[in-house]
Protein backbone atom coordinates (compact mmCIF):
# COMPACT_ATOMS: atom_id res chain seq x y z
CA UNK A 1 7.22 -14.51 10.28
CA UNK A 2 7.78 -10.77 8.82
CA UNK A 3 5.45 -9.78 6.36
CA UNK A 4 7.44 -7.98 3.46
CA UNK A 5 5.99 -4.24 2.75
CA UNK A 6 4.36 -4.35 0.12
CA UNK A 7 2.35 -7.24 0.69
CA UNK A 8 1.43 -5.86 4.52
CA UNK A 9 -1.81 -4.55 2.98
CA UNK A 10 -2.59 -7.62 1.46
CA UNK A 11 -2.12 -9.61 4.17
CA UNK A 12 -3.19 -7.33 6.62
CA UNK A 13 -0.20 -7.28 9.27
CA UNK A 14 3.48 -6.97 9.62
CA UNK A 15 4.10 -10.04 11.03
CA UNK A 16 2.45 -13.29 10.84
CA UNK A 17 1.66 -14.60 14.28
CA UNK A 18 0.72 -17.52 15.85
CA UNK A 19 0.53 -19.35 19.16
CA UNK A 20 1.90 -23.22 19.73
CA UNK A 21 0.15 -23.41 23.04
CA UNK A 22 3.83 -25.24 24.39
CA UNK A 23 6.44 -24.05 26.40
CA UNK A 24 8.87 -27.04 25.38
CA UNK A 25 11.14 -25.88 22.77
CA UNK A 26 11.52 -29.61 21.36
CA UNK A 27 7.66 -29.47 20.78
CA UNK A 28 7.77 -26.16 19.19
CA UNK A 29 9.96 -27.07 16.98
CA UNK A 30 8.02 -29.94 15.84
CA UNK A 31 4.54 -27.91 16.27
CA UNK A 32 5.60 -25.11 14.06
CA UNK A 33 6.06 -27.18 10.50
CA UNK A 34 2.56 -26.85 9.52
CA UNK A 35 2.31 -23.40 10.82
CA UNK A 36 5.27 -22.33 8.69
CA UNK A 37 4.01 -23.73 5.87
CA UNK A 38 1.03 -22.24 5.96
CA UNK A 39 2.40 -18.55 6.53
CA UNK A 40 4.39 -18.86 3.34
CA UNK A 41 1.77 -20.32 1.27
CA UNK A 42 0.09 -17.23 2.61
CA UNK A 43 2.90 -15.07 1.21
CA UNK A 44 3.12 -16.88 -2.09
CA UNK A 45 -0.72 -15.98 -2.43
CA UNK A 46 -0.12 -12.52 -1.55
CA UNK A 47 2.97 -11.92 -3.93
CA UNK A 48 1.04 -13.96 -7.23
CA UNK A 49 -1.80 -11.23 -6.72
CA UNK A 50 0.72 -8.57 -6.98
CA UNK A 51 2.53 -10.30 -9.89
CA UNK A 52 5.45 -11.82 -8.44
CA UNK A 53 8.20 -11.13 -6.17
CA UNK A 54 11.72 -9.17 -8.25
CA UNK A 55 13.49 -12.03 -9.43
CA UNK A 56 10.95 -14.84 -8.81
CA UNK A 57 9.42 -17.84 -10.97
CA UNK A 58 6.27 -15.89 -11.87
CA UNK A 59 7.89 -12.93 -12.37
CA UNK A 60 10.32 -14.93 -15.14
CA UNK A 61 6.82 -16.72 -16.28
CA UNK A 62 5.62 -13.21 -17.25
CA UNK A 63 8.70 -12.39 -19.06
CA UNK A 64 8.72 -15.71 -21.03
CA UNK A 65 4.86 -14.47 -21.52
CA UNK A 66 6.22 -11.81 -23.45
CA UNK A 67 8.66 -13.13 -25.62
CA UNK A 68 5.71 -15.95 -26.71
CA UNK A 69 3.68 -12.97 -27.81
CA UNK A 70 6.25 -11.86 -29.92
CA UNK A 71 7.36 -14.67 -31.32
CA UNK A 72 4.57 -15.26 -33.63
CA UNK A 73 2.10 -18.31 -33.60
CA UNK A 74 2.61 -22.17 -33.11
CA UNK A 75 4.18 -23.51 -36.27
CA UNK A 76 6.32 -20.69 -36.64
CA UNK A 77 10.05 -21.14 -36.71
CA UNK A 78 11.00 -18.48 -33.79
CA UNK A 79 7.56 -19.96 -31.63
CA UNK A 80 8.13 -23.48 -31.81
CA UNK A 81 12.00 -22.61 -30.72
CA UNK A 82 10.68 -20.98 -27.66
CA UNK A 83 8.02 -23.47 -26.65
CA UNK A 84 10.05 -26.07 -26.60
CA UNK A 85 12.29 -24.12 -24.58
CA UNK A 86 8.96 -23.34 -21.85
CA UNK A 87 7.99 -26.71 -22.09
CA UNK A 88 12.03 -27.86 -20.65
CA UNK A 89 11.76 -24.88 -18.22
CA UNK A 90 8.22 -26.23 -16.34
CA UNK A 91 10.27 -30.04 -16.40
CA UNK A 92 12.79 -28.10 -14.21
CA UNK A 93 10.78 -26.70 -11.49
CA UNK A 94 8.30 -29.95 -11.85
CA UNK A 95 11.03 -31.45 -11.09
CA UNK A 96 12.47 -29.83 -8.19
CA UNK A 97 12.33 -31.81 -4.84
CA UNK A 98 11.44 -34.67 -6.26
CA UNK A 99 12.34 -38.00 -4.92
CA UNK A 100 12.83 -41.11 -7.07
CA UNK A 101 11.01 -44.48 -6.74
CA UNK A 102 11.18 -47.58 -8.02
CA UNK A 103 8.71 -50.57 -9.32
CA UNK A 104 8.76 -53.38 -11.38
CA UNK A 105 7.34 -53.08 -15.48
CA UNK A 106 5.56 -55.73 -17.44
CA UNK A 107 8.77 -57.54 -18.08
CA UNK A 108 9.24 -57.84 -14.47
CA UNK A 109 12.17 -55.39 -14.66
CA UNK A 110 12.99 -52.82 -11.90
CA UNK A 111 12.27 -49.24 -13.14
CA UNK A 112 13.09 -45.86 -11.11
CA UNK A 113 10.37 -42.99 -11.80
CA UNK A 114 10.74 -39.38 -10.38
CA UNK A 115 7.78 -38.71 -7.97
CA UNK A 116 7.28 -34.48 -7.99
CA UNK A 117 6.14 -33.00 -4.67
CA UNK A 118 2.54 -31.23 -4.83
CA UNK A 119 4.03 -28.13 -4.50
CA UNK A 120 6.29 -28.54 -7.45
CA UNK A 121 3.29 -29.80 -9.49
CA UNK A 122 1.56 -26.69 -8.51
CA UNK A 123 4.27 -23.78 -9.43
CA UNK A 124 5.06 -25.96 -12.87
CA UNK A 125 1.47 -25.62 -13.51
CA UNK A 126 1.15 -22.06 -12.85
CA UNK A 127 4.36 -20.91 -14.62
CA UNK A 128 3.03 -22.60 -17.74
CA UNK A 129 -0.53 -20.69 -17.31
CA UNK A 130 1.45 -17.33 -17.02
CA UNK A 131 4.38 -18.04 -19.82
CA UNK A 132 1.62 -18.86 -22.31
CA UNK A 133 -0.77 -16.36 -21.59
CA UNK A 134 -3.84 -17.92 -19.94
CA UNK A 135 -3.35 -16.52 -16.39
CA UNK A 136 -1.78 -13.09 -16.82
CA UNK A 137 -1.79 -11.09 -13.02
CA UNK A 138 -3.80 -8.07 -13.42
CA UNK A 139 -1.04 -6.12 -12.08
CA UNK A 140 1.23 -6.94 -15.20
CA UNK A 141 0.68 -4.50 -17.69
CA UNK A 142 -0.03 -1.56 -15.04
CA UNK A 143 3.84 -0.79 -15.01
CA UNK A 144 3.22 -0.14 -18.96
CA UNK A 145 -0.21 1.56 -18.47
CA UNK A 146 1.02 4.64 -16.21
CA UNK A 147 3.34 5.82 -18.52
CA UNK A 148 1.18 6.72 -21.25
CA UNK A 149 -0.78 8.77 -18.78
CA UNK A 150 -0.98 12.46 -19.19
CA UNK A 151 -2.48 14.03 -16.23
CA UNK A 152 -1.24 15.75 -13.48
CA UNK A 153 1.35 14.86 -11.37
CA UNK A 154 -0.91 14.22 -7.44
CA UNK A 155 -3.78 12.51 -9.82
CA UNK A 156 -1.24 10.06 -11.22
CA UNK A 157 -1.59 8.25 -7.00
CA UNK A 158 -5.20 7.23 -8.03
CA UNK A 159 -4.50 4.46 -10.10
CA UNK A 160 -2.04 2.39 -7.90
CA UNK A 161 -4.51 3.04 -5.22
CA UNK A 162 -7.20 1.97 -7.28
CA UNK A 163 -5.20 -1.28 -8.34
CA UNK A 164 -4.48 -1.95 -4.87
CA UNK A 165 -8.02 -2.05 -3.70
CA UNK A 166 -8.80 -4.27 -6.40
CA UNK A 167 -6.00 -6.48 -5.68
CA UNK A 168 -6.85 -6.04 -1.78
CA UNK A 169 -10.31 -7.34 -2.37
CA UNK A 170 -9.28 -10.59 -4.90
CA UNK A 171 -7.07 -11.82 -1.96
CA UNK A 172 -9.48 -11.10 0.76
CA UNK A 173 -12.59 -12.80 -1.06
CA UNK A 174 -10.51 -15.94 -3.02
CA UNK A 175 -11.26 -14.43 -6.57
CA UNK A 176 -7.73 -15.45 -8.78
CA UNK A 177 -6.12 -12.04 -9.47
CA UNK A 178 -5.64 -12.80 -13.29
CA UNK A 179 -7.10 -11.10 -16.29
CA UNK A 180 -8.42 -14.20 -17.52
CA UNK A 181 -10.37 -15.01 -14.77
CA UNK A 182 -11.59 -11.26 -13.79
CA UNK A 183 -15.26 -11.00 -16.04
CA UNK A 184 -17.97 -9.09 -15.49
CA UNK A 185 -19.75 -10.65 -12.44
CA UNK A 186 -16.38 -10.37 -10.95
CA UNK A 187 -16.63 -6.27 -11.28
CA UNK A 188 -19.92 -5.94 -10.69
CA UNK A 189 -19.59 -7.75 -7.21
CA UNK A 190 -16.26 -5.38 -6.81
CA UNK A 191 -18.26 -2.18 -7.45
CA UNK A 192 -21.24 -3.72 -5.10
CA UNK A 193 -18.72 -4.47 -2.27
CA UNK A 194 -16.27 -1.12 -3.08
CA UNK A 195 -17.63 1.19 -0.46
CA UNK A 196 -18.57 -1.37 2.26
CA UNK A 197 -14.97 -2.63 2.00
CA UNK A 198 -12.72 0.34 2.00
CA UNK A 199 -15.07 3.02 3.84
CA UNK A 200 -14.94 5.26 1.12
CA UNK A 201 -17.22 7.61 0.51
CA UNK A 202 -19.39 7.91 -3.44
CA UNK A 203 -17.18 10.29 -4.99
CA UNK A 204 -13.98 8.31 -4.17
CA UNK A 205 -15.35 5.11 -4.65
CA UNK A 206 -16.55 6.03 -8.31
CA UNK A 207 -13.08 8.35 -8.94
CA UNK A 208 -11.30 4.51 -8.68
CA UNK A 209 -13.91 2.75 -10.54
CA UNK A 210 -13.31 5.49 -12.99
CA UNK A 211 -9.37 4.27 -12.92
CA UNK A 212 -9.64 0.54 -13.24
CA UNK A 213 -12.21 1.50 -16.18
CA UNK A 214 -8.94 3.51 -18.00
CA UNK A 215 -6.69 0.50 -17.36
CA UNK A 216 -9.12 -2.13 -18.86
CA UNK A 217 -9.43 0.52 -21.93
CA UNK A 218 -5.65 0.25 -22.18
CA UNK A 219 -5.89 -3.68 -21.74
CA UNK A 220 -8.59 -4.36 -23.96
CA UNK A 221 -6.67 -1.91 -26.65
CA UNK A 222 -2.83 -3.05 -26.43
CA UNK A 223 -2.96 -6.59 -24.78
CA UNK A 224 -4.86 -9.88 -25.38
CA UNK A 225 -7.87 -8.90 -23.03
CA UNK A 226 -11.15 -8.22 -25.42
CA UNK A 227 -13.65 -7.01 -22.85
CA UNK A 228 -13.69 -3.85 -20.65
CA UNK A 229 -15.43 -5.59 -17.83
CA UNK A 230 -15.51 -2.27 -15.60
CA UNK A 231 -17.14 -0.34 -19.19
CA UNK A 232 -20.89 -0.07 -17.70
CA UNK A 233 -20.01 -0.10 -14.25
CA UNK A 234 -21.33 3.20 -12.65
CA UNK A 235 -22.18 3.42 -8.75
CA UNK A 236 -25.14 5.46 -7.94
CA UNK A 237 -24.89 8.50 -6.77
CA UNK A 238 -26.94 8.52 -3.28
CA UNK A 239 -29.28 11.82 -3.23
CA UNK A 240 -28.22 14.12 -0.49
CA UNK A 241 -30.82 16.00 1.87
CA UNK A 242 -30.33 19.85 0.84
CA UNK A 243 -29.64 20.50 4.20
CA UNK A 244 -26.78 17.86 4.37
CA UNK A 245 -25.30 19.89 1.49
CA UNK A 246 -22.19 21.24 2.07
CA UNK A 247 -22.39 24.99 2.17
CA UNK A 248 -21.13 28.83 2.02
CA UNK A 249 -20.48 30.88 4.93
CA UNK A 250 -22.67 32.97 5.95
CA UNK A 251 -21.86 36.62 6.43
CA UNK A 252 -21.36 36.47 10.25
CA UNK A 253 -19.59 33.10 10.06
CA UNK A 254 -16.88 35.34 7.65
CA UNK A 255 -16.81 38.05 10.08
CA UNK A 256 -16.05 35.46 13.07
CA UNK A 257 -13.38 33.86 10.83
CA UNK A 258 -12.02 37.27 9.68
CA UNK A 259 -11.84 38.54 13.51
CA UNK A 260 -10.52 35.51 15.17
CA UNK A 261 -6.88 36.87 15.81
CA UNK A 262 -5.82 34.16 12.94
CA UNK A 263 -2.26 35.14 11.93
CA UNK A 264 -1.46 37.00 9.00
CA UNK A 265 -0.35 34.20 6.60
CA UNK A 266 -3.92 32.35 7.31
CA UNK A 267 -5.72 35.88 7.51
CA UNK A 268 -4.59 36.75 3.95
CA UNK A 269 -5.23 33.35 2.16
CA UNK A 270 -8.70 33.88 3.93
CA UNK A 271 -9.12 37.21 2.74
CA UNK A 272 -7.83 36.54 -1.09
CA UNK A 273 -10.67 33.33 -1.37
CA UNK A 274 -13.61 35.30 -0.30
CA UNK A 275 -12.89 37.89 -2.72
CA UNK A 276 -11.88 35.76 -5.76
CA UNK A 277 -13.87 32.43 -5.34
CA UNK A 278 -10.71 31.17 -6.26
CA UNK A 279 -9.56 27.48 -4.75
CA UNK A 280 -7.24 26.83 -1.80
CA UNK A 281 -4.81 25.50 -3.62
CA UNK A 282 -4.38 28.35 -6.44
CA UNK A 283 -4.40 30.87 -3.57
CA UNK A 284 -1.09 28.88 -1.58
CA UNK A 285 0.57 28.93 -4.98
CA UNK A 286 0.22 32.37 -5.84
CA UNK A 287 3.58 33.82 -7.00
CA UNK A 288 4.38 38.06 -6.73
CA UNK A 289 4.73 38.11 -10.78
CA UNK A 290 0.91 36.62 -10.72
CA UNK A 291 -0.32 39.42 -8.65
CA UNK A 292 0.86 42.38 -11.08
CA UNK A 293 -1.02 44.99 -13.19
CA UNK A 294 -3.94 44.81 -10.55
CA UNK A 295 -4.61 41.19 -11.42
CA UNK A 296 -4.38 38.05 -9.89
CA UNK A 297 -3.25 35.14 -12.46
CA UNK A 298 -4.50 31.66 -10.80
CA UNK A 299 -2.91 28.18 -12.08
CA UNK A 300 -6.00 25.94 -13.83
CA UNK A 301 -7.97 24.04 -11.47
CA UNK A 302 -10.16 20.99 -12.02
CA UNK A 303 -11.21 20.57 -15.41
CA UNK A 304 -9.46 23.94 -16.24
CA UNK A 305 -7.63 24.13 -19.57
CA UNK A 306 -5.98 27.07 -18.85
CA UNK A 307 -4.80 30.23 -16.42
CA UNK A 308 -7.70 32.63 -15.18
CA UNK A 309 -7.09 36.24 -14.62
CA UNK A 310 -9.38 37.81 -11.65
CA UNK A 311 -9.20 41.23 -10.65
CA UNK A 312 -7.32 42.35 -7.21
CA UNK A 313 -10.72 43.43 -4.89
CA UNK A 314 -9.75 46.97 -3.61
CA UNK A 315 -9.98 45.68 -0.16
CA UNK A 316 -7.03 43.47 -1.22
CA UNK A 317 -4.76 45.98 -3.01
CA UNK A 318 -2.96 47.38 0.08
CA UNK A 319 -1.71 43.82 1.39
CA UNK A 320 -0.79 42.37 -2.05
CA UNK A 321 1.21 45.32 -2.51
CA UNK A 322 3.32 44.54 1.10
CA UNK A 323 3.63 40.94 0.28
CA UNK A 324 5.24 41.80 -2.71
CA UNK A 325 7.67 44.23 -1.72
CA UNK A 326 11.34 43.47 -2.43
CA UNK A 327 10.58 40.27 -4.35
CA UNK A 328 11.04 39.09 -7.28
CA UNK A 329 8.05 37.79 -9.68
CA UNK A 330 9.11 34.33 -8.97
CA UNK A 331 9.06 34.50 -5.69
CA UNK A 332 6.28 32.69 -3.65
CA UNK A 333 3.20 35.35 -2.18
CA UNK A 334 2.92 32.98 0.40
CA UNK A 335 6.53 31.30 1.74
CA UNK A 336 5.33 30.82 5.03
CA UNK A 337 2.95 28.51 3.80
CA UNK A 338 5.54 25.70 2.42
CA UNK A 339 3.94 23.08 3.78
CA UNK A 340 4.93 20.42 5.65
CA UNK A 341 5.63 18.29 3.03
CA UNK A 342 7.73 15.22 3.08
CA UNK A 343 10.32 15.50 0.71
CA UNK A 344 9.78 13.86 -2.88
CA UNK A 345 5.83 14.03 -1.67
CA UNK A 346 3.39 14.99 -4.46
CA UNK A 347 0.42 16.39 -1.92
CA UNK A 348 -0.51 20.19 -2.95
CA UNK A 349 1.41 23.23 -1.04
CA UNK A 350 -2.21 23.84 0.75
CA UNK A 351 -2.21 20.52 2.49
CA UNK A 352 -0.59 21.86 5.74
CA UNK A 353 -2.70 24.81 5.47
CA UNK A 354 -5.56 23.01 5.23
CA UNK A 355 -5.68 21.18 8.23
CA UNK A 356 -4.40 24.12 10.44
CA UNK A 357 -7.48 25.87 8.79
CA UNK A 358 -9.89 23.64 9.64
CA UNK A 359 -8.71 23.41 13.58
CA UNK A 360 -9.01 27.26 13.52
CA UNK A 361 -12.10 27.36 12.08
CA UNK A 362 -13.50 24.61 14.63
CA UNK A 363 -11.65 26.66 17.78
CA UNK A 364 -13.94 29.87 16.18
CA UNK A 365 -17.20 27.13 16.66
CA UNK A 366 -17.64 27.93 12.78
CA UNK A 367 -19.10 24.69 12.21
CA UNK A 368 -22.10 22.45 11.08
CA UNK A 369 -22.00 18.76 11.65
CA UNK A 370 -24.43 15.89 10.80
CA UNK A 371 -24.67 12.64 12.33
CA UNK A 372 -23.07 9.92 10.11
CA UNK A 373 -21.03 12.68 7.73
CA UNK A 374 -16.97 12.57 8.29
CA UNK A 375 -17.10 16.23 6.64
CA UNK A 376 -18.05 19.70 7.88
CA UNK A 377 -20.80 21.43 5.62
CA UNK A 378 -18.59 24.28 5.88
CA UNK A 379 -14.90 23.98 5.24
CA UNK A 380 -12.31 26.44 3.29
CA UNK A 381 -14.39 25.69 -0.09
CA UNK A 382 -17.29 27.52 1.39
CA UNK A 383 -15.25 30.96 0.87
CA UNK A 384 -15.94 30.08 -2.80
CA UNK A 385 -19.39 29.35 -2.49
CA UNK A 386 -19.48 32.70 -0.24
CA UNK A 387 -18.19 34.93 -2.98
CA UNK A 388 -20.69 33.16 -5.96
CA UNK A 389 -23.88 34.02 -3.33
CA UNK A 390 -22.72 37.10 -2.65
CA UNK A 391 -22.37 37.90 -6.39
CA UNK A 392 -25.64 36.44 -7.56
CA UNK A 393 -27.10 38.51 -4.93
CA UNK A 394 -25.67 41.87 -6.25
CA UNK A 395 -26.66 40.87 -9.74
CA UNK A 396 -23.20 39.70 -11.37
CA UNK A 397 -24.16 38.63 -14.80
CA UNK A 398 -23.88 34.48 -14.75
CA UNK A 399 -21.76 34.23 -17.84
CA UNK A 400 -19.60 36.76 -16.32
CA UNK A 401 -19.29 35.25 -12.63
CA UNK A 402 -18.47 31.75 -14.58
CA UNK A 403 -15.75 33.37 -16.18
CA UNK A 404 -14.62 34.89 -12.62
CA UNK A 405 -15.03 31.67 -10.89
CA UNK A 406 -13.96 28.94 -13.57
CA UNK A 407 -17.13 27.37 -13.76
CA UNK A 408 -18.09 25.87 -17.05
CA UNK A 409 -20.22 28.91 -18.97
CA UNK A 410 -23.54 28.64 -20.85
CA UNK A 411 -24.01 28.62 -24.00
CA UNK A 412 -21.41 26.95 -27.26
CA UNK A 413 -20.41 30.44 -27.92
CA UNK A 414 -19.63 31.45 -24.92
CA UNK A 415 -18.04 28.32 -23.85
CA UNK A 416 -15.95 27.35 -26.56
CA UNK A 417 -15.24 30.44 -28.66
CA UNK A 418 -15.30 33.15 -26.76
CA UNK A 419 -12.33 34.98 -24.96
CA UNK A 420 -13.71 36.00 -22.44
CA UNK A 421 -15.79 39.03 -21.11
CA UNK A 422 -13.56 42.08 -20.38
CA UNK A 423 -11.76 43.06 -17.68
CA UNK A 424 -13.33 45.76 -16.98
CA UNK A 425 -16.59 44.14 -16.10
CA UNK A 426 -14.93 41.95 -14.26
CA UNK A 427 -13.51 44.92 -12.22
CA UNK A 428 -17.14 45.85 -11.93
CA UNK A 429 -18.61 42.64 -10.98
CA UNK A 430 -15.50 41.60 -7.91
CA UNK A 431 -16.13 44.91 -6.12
CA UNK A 432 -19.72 44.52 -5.58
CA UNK A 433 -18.74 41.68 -3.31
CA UNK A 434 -18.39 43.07 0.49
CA UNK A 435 -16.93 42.07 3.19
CA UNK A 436 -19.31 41.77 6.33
CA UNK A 437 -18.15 44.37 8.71
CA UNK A 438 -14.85 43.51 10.53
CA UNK A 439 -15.38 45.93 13.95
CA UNK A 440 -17.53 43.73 15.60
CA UNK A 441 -20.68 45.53 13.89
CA UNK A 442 -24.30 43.12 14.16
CA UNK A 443 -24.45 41.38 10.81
CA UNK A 444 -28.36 40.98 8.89
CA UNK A 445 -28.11 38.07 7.48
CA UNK A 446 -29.84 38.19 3.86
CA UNK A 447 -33.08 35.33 2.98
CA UNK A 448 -32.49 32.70 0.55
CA UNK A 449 -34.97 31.31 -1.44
CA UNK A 450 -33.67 27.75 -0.68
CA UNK A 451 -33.68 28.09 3.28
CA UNK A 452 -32.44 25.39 4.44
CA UNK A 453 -34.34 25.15 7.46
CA UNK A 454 -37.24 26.88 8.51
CA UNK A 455 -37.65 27.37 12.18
CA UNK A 456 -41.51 27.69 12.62
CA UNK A 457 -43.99 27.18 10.53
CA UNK A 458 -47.12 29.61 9.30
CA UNK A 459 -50.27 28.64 9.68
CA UNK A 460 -52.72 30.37 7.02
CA UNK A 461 -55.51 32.13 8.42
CA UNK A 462 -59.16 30.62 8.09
């Protein structure tokens, strides 16, 4: 039996399958009743967790759900009208497949009585517990709940995913997917069981807690629902061995990456991170008329309110200037780098780049793996991290490299008042950041105070 799509997840497959251990067609036949039976009640499962089916009984249950709500309270005029009308409604599908029996009364008369099927009792039962209110699907009000959102546009794919999972886990561990019957120990045991049943790692894993935390907010604010059971629900964060940190380059692991015959789209974007800090993704999007009056302009990242201004490195000046020769200000720095995006898809421009980055960097051996991490402890990110060290080293004030960088500065006057230092010091600050040399020159790697590992140890002398 074919699984419709957007239940697949839920029930795991595309097909339902099952053997009838017969080669006799007349057998099969008979064999399969139960079998079929059971696939659809599977189905039906699946579809009430995700709130119905277009056009089916519970989705009509959670329409007559809303016109209850606004009709007032029992007693009312407009109410009364409407449950009356509910109450006719369940006698239909109650009554649907029934057969008719007869028997005799106390008068020794011959009576007829409808007899309902189980099934029919079942679906009555439920479409009542929908239409009046006491078993609304979680999924109901989501619909609703996404359009007040005001974030942007790739972040708005966390919440269905984050609904799904939920929705995932009610059907795989029996736990009715209704508001109603969702409390606390219900959450809790989702939030225990969240990483171990998706694979995720912490940061995801909390990101969707975070988004089933904003939809109960919503819930508990516009709808019937009075408790935010996901409110005090925070997964600890597991404490990381400093050397299974993720990392910045070192200086010979740049000059390996700037020498390694990469082509000049990749080569650029390279070269434009180490000397910024800035992000992947603001570098891809770069347009010429952001790269004027020897200043880049990069798009807010993160928790960014707005546009950051970075002066253009000297070492940078001389290709920015041939990328943006004959263009216009709207045109794209980097066009080769469209990525190969699916139309309508909402993934970043630096998606494609990414991955061809990270099987470059890997053919270079510019790596660092540990045993049970998915991740590199280097990856494009560690440009950033390259420029900050470097700058820290050659004494950039911190307020100052904050401002460079985007990071959140120190102090409430600087933070929240402030405009921001001057240009000029910025000028000052992004060209004491140097590129290791790029002809093949030995590289002296500078000490950290936080080594991360130290290769012999010093015994003190007696």
């Amino acid at each position: 039996m074919g699984v419709p799509a957007p239940l697949r997840s839920l029930v795991g497959c595309a097909r339902l399958k099952q053997g009838l251990g017969t080669k006799s067609l007349l057998s099969a036949n008979v064999l399969k009743g139960p079998i079929v039976k059971d696939f659809k009640a599977r189905l039906d499962k699946a579809w009430l967790t995700l709130g119905g089916r277009k056009g089916s009984e519970l989705q009509e249950a959670t329409a007559w759900a809303r016109i209850l709500d606004h009709s007032g309270k029992p007693g009312d005029q407009t109410y009364d009208y409407y449950a009356a009308a509910l109450r006719d409604r369940e006698a239909e599908i109650w009554s649907a497949g029934s057969r008719t029996e007869t028997d005799l009364d106390e008068d020794g008369e011959v009576v007829e009585f409808e007899v309902p099927t189980r099934e029919a009792k079942e679906k009555a039962a439920q479409f009542g517990a929908v239409a009046r209110g006491t078993a609304t699907p979680i999924a109901l009000h989501h619909p609703a709940f996404m359009k007040t959102l005001k974030i942007k546009e790739r972040s708005l794919t966390d919440d269905p995913r984050a609904l799904k999972i939920l929705l995932e886990w009610c059907a795989a561990r029996d736990v009715p997917p209704f508001l109603e019957r969702f409390d606390v120990k219900a959450a809790v045991r989702f939030m225990d069981e969240l990483q171990d049943f998706t694979g995720l790692g912490w940061a995801t894993a909390t990101k969707y807690l975070g988004r089933l935390r904003r939809y109960w907010t919503y819930l508990v604010l516009r709808t019937p629902v009075d408790r935010n059971v996901f409110a005090d629900l925070h997964l600890e964060k597991p404490s990381v061995d400093h050397e299974e940190e993720e990392r910045a380059f070192t200086d010979t692991e740049v000059q390996t990456l700037l020498m390694g015959k990469a082509d000049p789209g990749m080569l650029d974007v390279m070269l434009i991170a180490a000397l910024t800090g800035a992000r992947l993704d603001a570098v891809i999007d770069l347009r010429v008329g952001e790269c004027a009056d020897g200043w880049f302009t990069f798009k807010p990242q993160k928790k960014e309110k707005s546009a950051r201004d970075v002066p253009i490195h000297s070492a940078l000046q001389a290709m920015v200037a041939g990328r943006a020769m004959g263009k216009t200000p709207e045109d794209d720095l980097f066009p080769e780098w469209p990525a190969a995006v699916a139309k309508g898809s909402i993934r970043e421009r630096s998606a494609y780049f990414s991955k061809r980055f990270t099987k470059y960097r890997r053919g270079l051996g510019v790596n660092e793996q540990v045993e049970g991490k998915r991740r590199s402890l280097v990856n494009f990110h560690s440009f950033r991290r390259w420029f900050i060290t470097k700058a820290e080293r050659a004494a950039v004030d911190g307020d100052l490299l904050a401002a460079i960088v985007g990071h959140k500065r120190s102090g409430l006057t600087l933070g929240r008042y402030s405009e921001g230092p001057e240009m000029a010091a910025a000028k000052v600050a992004v060209a004491k950041v140097l590129l290791p040399p790029l002809d093949g020159s030995p590289v002296t790697e500078a000490q950290a105070l936080t080594p991360r590992r130290r290769r012999s140890v010093v015994k003190a002398v007696p």
